[in-house]
Protein backbone atom coordinates (compact mmCIF):
# COMPACT_ATOMS: atom_id res chain seq x y z
CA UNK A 1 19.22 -20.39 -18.70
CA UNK A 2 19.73 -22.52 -15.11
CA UNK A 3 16.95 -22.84 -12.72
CA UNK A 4 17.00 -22.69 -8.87
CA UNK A 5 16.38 -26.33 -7.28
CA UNK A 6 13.44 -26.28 -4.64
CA UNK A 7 16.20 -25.68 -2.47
CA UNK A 8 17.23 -22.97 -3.48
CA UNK A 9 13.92 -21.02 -4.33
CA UNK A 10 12.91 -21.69 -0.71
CA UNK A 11 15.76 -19.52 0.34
CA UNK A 12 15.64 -16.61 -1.95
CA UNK A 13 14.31 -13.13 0.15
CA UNK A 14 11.18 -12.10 -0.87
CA UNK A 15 10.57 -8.28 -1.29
CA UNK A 16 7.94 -6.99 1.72
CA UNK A 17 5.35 -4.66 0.86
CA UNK A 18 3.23 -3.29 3.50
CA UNK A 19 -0.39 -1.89 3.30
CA UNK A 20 -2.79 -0.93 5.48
CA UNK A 21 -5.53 -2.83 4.28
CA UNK A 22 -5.85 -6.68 4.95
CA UNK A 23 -8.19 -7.00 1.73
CA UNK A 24 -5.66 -4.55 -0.65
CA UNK A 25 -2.87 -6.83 0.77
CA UNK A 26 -4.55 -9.81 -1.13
CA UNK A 27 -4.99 -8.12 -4.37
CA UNK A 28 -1.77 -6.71 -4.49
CA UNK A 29 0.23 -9.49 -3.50
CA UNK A 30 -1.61 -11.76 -6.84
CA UNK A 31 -0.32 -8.65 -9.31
CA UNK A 32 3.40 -8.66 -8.05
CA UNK A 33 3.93 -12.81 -7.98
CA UNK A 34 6.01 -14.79 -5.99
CA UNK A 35 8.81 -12.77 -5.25
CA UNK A 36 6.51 -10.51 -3.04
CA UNK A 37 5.15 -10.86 0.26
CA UNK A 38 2.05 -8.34 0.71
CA UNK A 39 1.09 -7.77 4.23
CA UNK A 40 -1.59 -5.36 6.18
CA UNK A 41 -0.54 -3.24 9.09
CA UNK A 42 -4.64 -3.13 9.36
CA UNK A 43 -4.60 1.26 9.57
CA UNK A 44 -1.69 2.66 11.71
CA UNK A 45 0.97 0.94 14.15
CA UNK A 46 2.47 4.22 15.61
CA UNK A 47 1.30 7.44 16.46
CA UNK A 48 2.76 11.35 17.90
CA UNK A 49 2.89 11.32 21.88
CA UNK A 50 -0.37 12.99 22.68
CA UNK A 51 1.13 14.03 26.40
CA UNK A 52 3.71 15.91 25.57
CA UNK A 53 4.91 18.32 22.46
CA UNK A 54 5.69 15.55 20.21
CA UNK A 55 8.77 17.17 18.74
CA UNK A 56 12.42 17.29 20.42
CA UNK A 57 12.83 20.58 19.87
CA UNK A 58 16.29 19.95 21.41
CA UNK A 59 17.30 17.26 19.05
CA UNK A 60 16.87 18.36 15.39
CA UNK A 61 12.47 18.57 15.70
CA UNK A 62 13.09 14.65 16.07
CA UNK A 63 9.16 13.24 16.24
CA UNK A 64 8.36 11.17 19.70
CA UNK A 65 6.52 8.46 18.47
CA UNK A 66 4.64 5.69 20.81
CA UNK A 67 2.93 2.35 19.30
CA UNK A 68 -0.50 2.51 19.09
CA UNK A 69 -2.45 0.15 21.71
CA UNK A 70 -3.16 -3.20 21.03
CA UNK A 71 -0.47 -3.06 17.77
CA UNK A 72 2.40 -4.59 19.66
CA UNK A 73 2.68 -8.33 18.00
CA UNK A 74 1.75 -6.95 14.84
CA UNK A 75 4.67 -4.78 15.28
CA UNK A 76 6.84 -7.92 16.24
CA UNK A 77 5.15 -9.88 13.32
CA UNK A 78 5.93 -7.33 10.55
CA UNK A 79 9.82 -6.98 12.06
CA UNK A 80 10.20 -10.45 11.53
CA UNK A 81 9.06 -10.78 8.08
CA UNK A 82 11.19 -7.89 7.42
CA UNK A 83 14.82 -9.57 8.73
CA UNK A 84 13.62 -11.90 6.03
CA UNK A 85 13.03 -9.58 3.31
CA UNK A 86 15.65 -8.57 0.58
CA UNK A 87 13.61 -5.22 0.77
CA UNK A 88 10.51 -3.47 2.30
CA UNK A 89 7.96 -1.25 0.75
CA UNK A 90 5.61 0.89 2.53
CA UNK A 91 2.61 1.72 0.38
């Protein structure tokens, strides 16, 4: 059976699994291995418009969703990991 060079394992995608909980995100990521990144969104990251209906009726019941405050370059952090990933997992 060949093995990667250190080359090569650098550039193999991870799989991205994302939890809500910074500490769960640690104890995950040591039962999956290497091939998994593990990170925490730390609770939500978006929420329903409270201001308005939250629905567009109009469009299919599509949900308006807004980022929660304060979440924005977590947001930006967890996009980026996840152009790197070969796949993402919400848990």
């Amino acid at each position: 059976m060949a093995t990667a060079t250190k080359k090569e394992k650098s550039t193999v995608k991870k799989n991205l699994v994302i939890v809500e909980s910074p500490a769960k995100a640690k104890t995950i990521e040591k039962y999956l291995g290497r091939n998994y990144k593990v990170l925490a969104s730390v609770g939500h990251i978006r929420d329903l418009k409270k201001s308005s209906m939250s629905v567009d009726i109009e469009n299919n019941y599509e949900p308006q969703y807004i980022n929660i405050r304060g979440k924005g370059p977590l947001i930006n952090d967890l996009k980026k990991e996840a152009k790197k990933a070969n796949k993402v997992f919400l848990a």
